[in-house]
Protein backbone atom coordinates (compact mmCIF):
# COMPACT_ATOMS: atom_id res chain seq x y z
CA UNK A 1 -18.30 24.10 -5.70
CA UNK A 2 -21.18 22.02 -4.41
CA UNK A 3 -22.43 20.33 -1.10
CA UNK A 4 -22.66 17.06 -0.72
CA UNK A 5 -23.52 14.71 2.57
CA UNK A 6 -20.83 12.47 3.84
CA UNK A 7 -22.47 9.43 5.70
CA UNK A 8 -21.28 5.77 6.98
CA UNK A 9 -22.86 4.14 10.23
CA UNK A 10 -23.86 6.72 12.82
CA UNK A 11 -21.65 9.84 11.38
CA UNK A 12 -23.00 12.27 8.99
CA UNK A 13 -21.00 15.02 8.02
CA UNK A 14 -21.22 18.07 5.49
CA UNK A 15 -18.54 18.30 2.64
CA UNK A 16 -17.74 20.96 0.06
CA UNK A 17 -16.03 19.84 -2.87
CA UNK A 18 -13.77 22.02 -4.14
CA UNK A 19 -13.30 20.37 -7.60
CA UNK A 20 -15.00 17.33 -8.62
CA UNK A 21 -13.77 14.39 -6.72
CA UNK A 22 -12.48 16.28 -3.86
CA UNK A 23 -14.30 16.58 -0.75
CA UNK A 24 -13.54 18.59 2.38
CA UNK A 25 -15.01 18.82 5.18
CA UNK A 26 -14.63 21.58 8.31
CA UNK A 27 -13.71 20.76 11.97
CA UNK A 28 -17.51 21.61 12.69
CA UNK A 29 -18.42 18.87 10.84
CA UNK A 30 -16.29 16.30 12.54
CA UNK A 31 -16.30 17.29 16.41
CA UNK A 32 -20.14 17.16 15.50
CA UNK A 33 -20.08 13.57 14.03
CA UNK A 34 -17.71 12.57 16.61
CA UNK A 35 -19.11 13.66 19.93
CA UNK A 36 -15.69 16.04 20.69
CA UNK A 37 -14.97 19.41 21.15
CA UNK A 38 -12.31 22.01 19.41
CA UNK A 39 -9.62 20.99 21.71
CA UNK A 40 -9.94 17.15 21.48
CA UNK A 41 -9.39 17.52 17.95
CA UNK A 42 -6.77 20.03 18.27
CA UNK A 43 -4.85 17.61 20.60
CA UNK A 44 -4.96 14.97 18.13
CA UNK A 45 -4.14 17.16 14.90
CA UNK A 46 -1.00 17.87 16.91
CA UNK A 47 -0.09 14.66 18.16
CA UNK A 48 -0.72 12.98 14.76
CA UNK A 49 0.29 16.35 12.54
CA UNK A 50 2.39 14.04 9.95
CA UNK A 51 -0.51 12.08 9.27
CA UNK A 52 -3.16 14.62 8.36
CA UNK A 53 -3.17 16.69 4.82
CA UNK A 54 -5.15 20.05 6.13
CA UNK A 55 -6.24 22.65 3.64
CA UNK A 56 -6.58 25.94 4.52
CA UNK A 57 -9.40 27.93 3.68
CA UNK A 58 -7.55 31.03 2.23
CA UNK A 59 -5.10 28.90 0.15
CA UNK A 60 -8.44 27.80 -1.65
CA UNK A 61 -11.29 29.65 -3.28
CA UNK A 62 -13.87 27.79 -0.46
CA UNK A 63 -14.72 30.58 2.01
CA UNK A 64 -17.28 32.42 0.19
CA UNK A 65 -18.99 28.97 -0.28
CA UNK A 66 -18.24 28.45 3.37
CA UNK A 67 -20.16 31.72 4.06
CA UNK A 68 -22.82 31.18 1.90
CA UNK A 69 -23.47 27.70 3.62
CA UNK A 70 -22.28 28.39 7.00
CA UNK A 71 -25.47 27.31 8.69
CA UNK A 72 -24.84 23.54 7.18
CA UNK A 73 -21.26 23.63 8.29
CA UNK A 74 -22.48 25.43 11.80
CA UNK A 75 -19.66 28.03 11.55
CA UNK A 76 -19.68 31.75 12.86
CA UNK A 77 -17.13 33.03 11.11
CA UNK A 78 -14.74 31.85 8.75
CA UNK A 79 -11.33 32.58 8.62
CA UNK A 80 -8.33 32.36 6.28
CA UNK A 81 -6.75 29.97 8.43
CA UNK A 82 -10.09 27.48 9.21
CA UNK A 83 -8.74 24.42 8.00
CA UNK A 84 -10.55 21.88 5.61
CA UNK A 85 -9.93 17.86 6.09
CA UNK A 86 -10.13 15.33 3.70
CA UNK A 87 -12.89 12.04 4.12
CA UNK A 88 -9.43 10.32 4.93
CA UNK A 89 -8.68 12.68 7.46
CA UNK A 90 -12.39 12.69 9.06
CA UNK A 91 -11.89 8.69 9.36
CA UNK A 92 -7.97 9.40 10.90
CA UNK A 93 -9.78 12.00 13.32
CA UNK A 94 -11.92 9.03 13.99
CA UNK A 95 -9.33 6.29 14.74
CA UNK A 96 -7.65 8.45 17.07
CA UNK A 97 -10.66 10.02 19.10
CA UNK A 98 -11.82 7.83 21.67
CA UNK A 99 -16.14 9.20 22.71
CA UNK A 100 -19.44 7.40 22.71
CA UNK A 101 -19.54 8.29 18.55
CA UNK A 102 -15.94 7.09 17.61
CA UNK A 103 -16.52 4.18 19.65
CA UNK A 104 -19.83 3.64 18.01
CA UNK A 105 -18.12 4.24 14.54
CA UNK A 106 -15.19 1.77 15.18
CA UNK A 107 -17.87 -1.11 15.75
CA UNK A 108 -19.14 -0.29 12.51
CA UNK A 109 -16.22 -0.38 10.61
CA UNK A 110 -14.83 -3.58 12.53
CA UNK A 111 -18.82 -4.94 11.31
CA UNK A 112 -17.73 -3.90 7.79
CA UNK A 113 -14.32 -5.59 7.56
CA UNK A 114 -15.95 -8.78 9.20
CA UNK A 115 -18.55 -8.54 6.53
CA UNK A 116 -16.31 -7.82 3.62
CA UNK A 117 -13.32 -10.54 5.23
CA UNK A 118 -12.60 -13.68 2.90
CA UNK A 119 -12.28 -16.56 4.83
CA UNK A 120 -11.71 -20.23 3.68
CA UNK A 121 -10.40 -23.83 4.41
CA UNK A 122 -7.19 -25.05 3.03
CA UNK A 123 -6.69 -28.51 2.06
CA UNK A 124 -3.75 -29.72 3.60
CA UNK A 125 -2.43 -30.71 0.75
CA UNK A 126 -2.39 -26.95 -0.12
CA UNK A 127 -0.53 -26.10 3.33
CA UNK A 128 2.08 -28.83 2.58
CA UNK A 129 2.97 -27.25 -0.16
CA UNK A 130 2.76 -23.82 1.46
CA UNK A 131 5.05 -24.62 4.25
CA UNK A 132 7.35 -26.36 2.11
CA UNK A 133 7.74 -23.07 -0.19
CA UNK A 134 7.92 -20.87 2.85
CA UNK A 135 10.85 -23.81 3.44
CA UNK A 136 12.33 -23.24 0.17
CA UNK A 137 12.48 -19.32 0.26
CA UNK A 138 13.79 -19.34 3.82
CA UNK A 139 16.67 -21.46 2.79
CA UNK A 140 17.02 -19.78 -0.36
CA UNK A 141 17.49 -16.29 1.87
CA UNK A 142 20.42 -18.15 4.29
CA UNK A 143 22.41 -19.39 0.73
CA UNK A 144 21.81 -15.79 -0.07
CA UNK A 145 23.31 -14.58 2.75
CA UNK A 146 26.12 -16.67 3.12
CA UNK A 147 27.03 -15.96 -0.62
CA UNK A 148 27.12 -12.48 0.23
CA UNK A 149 29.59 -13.21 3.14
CA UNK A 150 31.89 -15.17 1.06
CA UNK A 151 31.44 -12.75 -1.74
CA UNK A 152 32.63 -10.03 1.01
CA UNK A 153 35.62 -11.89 1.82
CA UNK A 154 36.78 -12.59 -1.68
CA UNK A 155 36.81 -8.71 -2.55
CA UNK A 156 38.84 -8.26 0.91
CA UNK A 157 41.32 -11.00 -0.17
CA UNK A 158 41.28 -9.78 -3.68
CA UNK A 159 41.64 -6.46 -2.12
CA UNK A 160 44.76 -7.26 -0.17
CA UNK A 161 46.31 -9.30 -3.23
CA UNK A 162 45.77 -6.54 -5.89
CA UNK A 163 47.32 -4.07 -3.65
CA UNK A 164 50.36 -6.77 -2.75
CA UNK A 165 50.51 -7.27 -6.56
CA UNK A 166 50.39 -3.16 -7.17
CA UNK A 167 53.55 -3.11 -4.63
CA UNK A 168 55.03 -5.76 -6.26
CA UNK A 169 55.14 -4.07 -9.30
CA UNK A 170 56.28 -0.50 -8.64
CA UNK A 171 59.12 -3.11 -6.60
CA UNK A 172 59.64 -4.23 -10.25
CA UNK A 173 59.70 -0.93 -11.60
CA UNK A 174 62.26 1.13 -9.51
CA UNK A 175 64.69 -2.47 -9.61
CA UNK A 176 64.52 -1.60 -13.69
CA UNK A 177 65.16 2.09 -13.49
CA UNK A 178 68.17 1.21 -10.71
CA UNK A 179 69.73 -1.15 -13.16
């Protein structure tokens, strides 16, 4: 197990990493980077419980570490059931959290998007021919969905005359046995 540093913008946090490629961090860590305290995050782990992937400490071989380090992760004591998030987690705590550091954070990563965004004219030649696609496949989807209608009717119809024609048959069938 090593440390490592997790850091974008204004939020630095401490990580162990359980196996290589897998970082954790502790709830420490991100009430620290984000301003909050125990309960905030609580409140949120519970409101948003489906989208987090928790790990607890006993279910993995991180507590001695945590021990050994617990001045970095700024924990007392740790327990079997301390849980350990995930960088994708940390940034889920963060999009949920609303303090001076999430907000701070947000502006950051709104900066980054704007920064990494592709934007570009279109001739409008180009959006002619766009439009008239978008055109194309929107008719395409209403002869869909009328073939599927008739295609429903037939099988009733073909329902109802298969089981006319079935009667007719066994009609057939006792008239031969009766003569």
């Amino acid at each position: 197990m090593n440390l490592f540093k997790w850091q974008f913008a204004n939020l630095t946090v401490p990580m162990i990493e359980l196996e290589p490629g897998h970082l954790r961090c502790t709830n420490k860590g991100i009430e620290a980077a984000l301003g909050v305290n125990a309960s905030t995050l609580r409140d949120v782990y519970r409101e948003h419980a489906d989208r987090f992937t928790p790990l607890s400490v006993g279910k993995s071989d991180a507590k001695g570490f945590l021990r050994e380090h617990r001045e970095v992760f700024d924990i007392q004591r740790v327990r079997s059931d301390t849980k350990l998030w995930t960088p994708r987690d940390m940034l889920r705590f963060a999009r949920y959290i609303t303090s001076p550091a999430a907000d701070e954070f947000h502006e950051r990563v709104i900066d980054l998007i704007e920064e990494q965004a592709r934007v570009g004219a279109i001739a409008p030649e180009e959006f002619r021919a766009l439009e008239e696609r978008v055109a194309a496949l929107t008719f395409e989807s209403i002869e869909l969905k009328e073939l599927k209608g008739r295609m429903a009717v037939m099988e009733d119809t073909l329902g109802i005359t298969g089981s006319a024609l079935g009667k007719g048959l066994q009609a057939i069938g006792k008239a031969k046995k009766v003569h």
